[in-house]
N, C-alpha and C. Protein backbone atom coordinates (compact mmCIF):
# COMPACT_ATOMS: atom_id res chain seq x y z
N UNK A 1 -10.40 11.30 18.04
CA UNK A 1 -9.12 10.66 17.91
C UNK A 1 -8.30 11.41 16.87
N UNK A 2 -6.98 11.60 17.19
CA UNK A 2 -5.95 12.24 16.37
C UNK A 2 -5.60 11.26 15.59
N UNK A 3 -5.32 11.41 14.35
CA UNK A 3 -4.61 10.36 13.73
C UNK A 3 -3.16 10.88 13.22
N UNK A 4 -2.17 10.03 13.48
CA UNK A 4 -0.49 10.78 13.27
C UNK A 4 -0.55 11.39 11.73
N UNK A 5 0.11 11.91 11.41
CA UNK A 5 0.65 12.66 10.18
C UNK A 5 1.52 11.78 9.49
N UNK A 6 2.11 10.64 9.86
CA UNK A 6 2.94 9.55 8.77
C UNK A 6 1.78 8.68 8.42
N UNK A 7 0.80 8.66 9.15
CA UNK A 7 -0.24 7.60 8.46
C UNK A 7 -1.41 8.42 7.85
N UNK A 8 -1.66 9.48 7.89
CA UNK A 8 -2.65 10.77 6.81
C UNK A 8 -1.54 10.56 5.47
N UNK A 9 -0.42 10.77 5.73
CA UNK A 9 0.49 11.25 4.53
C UNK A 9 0.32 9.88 3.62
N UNK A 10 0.75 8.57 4.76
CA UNK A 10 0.69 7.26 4.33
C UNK A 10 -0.34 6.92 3.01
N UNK A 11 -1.64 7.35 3.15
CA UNK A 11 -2.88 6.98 2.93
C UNK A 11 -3.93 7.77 2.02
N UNK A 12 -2.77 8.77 1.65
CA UNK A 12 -3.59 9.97 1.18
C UNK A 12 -3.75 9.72 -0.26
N UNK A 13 -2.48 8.94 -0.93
CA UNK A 13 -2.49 8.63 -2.44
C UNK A 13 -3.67 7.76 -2.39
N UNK A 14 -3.73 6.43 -1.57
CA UNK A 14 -4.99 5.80 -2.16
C UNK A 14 -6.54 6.05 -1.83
N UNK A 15 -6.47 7.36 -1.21
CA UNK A 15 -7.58 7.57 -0.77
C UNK A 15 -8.33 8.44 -2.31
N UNK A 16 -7.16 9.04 -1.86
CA UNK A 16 -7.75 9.88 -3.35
C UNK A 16 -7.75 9.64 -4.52
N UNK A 17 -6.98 8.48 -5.22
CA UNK A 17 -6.91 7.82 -6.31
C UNK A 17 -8.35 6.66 -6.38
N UNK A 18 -8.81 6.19 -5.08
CA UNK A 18 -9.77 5.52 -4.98
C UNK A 18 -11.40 6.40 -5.27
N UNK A 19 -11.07 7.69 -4.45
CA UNK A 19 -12.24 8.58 -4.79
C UNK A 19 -12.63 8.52 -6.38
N UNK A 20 -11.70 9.28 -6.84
CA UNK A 20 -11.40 9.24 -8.09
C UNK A 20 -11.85 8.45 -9.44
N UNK A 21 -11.76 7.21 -8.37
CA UNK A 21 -11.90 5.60 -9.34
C UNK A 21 -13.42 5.68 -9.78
N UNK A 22 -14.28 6.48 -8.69
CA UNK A 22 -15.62 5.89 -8.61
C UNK A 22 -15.97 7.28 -9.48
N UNK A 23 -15.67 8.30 -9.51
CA UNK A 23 -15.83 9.09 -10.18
C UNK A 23 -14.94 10.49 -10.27
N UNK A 24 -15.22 11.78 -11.46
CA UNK A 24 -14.17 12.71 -11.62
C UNK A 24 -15.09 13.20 -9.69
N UNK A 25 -13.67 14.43 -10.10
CA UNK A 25 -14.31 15.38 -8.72
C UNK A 25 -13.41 16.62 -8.82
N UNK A 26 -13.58 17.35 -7.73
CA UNK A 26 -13.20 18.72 -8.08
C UNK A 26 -12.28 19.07 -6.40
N UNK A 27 -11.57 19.65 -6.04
CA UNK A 27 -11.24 19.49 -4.51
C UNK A 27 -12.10 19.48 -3.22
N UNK A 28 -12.43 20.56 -3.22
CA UNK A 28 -13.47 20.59 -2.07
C UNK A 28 -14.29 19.31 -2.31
N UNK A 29 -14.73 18.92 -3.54
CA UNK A 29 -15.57 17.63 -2.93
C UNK A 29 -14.47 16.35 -2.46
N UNK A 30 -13.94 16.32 -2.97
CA UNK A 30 -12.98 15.54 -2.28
C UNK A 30 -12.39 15.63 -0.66
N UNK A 31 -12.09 17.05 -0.70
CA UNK A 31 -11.77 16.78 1.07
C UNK A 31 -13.04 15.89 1.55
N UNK A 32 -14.57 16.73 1.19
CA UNK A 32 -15.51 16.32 1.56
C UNK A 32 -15.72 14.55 2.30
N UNK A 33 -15.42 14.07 0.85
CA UNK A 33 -15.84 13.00 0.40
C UNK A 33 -14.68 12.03 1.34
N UNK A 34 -13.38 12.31 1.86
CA UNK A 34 -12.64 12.16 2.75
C UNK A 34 -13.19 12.06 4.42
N UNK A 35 -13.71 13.44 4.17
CA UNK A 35 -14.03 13.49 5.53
C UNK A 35 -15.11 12.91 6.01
N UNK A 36 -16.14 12.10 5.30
CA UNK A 36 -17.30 11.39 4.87
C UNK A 36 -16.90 9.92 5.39
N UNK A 37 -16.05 9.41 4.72
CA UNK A 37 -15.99 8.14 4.36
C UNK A 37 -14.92 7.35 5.75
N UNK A 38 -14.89 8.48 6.11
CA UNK A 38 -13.72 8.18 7.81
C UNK A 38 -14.35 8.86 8.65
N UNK A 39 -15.81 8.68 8.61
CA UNK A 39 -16.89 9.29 9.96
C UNK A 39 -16.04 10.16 10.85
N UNK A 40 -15.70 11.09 9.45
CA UNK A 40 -14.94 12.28 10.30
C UNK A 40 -13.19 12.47 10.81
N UNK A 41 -13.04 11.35 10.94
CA UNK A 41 -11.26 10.63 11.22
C UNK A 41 -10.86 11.91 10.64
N UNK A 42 -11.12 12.01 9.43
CA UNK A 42 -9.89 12.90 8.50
C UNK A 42 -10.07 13.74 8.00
N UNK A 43 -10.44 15.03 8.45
CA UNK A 43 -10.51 16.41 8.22
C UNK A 43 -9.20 16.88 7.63
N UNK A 44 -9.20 16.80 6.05
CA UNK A 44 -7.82 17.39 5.51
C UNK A 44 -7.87 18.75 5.20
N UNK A 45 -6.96 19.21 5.00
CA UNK A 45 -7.03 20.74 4.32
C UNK A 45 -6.60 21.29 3.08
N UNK A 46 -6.41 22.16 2.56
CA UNK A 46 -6.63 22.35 0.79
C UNK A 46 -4.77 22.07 1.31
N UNK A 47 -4.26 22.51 2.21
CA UNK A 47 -2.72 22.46 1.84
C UNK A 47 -2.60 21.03 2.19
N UNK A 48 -3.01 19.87 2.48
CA UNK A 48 -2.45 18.52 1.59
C UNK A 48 -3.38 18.40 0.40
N UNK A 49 -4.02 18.11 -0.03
CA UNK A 49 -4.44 18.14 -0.97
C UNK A 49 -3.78 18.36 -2.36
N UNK A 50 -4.10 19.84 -2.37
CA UNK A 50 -3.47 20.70 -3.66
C UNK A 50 -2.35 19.88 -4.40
N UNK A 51 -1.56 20.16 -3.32
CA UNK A 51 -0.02 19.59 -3.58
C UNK A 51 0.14 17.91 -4.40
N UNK A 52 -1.04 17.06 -3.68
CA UNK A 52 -0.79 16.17 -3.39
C UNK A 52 -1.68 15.47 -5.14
N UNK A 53 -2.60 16.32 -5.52
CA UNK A 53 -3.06 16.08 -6.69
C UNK A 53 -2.15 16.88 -7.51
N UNK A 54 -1.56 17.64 -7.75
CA UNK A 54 -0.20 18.15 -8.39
C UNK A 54 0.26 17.20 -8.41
N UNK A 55 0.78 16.34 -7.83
CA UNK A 55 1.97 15.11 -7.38
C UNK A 55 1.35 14.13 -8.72
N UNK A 56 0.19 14.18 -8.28
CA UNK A 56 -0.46 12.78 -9.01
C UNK A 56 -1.10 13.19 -10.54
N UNK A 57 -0.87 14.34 -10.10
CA UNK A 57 -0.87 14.65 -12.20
C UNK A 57 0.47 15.00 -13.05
N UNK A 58 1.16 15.06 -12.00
CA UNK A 58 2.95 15.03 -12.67
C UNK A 58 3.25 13.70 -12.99
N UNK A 59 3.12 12.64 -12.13
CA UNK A 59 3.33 11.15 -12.63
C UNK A 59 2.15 10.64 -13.08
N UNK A 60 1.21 10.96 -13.57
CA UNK A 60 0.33 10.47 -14.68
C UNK A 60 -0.69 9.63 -14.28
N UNK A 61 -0.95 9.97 -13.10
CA UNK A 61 -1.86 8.78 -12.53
C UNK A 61 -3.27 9.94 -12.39
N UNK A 62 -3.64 11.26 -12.41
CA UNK A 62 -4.75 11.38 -12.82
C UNK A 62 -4.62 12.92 -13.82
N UNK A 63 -5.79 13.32 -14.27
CA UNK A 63 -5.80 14.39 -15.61
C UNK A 63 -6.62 15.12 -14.75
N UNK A 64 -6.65 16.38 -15.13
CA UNK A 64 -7.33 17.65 -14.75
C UNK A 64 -8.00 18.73 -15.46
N UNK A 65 -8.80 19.05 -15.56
CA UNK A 65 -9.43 19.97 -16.90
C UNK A 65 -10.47 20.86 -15.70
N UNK A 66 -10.33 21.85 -16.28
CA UNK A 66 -11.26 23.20 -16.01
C UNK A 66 -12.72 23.04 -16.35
N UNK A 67 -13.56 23.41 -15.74
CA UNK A 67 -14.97 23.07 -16.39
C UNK A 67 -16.15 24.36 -15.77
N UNK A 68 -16.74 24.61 -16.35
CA UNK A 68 -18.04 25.42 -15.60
C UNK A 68 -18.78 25.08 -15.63
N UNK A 69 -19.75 24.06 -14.13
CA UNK A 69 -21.06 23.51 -14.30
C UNK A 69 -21.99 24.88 -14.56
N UNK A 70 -23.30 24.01 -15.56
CA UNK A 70 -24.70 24.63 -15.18
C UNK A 70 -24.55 25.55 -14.24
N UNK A 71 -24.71 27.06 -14.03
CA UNK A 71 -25.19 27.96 -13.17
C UNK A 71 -24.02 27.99 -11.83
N UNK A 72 -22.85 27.38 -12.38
CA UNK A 72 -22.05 27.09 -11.15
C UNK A 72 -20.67 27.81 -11.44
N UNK A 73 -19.80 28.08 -10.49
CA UNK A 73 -18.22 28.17 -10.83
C UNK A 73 -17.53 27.60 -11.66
N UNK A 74 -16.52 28.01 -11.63
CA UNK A 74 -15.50 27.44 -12.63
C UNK A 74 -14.49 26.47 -11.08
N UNK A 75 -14.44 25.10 -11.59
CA UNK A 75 -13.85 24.39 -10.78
C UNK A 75 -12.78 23.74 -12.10
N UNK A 76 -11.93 23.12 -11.30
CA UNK A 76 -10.75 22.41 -12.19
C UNK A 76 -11.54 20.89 -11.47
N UNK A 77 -11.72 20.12 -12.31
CA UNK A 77 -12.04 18.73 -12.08
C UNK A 77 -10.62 17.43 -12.26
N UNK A 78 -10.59 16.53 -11.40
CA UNK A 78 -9.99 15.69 -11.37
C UNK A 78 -10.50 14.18 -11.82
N UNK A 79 -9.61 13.70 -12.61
CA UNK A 79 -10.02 12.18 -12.82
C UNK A 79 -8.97 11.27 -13.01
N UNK A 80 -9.24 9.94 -12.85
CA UNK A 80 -7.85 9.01 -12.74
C UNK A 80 -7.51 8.46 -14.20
N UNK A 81 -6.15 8.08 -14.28
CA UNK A 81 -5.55 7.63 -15.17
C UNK A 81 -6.18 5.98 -15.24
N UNK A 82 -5.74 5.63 -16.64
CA UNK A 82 -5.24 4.24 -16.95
C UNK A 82 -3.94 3.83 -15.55
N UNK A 83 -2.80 4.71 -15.90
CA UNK A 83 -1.69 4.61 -14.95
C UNK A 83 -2.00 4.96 -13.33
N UNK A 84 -2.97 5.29 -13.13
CA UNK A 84 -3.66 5.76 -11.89
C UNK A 84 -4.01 4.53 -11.32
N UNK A 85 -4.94 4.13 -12.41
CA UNK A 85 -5.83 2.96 -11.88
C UNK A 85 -4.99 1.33 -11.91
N UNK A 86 -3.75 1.53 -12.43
CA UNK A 86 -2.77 0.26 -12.44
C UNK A 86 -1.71 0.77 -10.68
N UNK A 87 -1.81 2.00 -10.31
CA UNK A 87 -0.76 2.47 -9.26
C UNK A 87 -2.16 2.09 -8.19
N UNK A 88 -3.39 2.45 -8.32
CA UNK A 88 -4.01 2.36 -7.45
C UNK A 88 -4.25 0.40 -6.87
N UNK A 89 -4.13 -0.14 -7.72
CA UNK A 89 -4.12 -1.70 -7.49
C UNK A 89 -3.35 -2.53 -6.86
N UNK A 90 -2.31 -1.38 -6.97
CA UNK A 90 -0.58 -1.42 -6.31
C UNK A 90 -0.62 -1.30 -5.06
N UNK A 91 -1.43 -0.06 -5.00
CA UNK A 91 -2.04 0.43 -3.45
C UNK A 91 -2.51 -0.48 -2.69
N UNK A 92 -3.69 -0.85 -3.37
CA UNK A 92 -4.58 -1.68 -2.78
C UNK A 92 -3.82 -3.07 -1.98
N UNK A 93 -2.72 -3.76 -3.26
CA UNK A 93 -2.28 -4.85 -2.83
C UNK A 93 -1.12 -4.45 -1.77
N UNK A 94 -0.25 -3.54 -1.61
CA UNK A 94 0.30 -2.72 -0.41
C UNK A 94 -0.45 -2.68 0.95
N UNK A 95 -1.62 -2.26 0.69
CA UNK A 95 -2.34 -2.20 1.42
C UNK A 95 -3.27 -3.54 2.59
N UNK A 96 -3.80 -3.98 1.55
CA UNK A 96 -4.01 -5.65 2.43
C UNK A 96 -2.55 -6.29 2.87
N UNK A 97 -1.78 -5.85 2.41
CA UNK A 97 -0.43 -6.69 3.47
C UNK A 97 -0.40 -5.86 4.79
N UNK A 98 -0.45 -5.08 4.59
CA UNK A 98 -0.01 -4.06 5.84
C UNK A 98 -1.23 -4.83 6.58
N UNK A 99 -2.97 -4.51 6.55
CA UNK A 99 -3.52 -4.16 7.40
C UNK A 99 -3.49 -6.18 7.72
N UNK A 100 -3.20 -6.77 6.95
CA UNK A 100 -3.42 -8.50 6.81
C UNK A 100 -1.88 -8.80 8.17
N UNK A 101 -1.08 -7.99 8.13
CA UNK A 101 -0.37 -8.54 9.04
C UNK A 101 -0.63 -7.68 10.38
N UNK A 102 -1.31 -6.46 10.33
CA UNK A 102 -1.59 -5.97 11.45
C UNK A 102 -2.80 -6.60 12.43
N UNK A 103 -3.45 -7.27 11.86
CA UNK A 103 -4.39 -7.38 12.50
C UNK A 103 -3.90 -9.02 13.05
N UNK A 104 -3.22 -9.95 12.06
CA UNK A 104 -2.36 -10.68 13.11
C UNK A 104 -1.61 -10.57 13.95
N UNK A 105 -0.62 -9.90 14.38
CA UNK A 105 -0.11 -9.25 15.48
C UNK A 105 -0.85 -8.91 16.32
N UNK A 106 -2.19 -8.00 15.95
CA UNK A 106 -2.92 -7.03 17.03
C UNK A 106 -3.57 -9.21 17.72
N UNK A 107 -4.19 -9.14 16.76
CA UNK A 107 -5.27 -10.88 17.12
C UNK A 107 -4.50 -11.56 18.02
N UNK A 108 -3.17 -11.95 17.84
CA UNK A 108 -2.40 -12.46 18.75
C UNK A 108 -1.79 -11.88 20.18
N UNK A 109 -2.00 -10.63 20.28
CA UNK A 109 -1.44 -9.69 21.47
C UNK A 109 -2.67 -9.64 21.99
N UNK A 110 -3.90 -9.79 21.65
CA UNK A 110 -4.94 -10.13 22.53
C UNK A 110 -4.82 -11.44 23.48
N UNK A 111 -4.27 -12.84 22.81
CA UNK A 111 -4.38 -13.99 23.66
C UNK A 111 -3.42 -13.68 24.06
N UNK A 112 -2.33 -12.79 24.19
CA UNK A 112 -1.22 -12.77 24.85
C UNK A 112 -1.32 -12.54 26.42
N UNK A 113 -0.71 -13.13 27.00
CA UNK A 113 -0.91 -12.96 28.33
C UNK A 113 0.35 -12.49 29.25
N UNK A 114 0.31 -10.74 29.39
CA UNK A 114 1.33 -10.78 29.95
C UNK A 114 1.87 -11.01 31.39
N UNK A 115 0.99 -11.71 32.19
CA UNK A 115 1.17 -12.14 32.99
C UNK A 115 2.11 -13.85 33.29
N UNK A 116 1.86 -14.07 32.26
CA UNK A 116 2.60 -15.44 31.90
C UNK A 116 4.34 -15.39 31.97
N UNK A 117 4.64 -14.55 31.79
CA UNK A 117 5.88 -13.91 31.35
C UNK A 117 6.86 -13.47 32.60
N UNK A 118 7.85 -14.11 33.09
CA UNK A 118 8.69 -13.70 34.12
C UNK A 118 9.40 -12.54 34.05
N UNK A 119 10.00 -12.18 35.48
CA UNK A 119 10.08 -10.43 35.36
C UNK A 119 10.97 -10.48 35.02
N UNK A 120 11.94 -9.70 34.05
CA UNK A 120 12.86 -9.30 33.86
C UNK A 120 13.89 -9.36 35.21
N UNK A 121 15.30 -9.67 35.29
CA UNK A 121 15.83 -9.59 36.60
C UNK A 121 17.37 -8.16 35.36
N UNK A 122 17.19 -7.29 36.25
CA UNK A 122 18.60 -6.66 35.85
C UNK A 122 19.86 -6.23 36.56
């Protein structure tokens, strides 16, 4: 399944501010950890990403520091703000409205019967 590009773009702040929440991370684990947690749905690429944690370290919602693990590369690590974690709650409550009224609509267009419904005359 494709998923549109207004709802990847939609979804991308709290996905990754949520990653975040549970712990720092570095990009690639993050696409990872994306592409994990949506049994695949969402294969992103470093060009949303990048940008998109730029975004979120310009308005203060997460910090970034350089690090060299044990025997490993030099990665830039990501972690969330105080202000991160007050925008991410924001999200969250954004979020249960949306999917809280979608799924009433969808629940109700199930008993809907469009057969009930006279034809249009034009």
């Amino acid at each position: 399944m494709r998923i549109a590009k207004d709802l990847v773009a939609a979804s991308a702040t709290p996905l990754v501010l949520g990653i975040l929440a549970e712990e720092e991370s570095y990009g690639y684990a993050i696409l990872k950890q994306v592409s994990q947690r949506s049994g695949g749905q969402l294969e992103w690429t470093e060009g949303l990403l990048y940008p998109l944690l730029h975004r979120l370290e310009r308005l203060g919602y997460v910090a970034s520091a350089w690090r060299t693990p044990d025997g490993g590369r030099r990665r830039k690590y990501y972690s969330i703000t105080e202000r991160g974690r007050a925008e991410l709650a924001e999200q969250q409550r954004q979020w249960a409205a949306v999917v809280d009224a979608l799924k009433d609509i969808w629940n109700a267009s199930r008993s809907f019967d469009p057969g009930t419904i006279p034809a249009l005359e034009g």
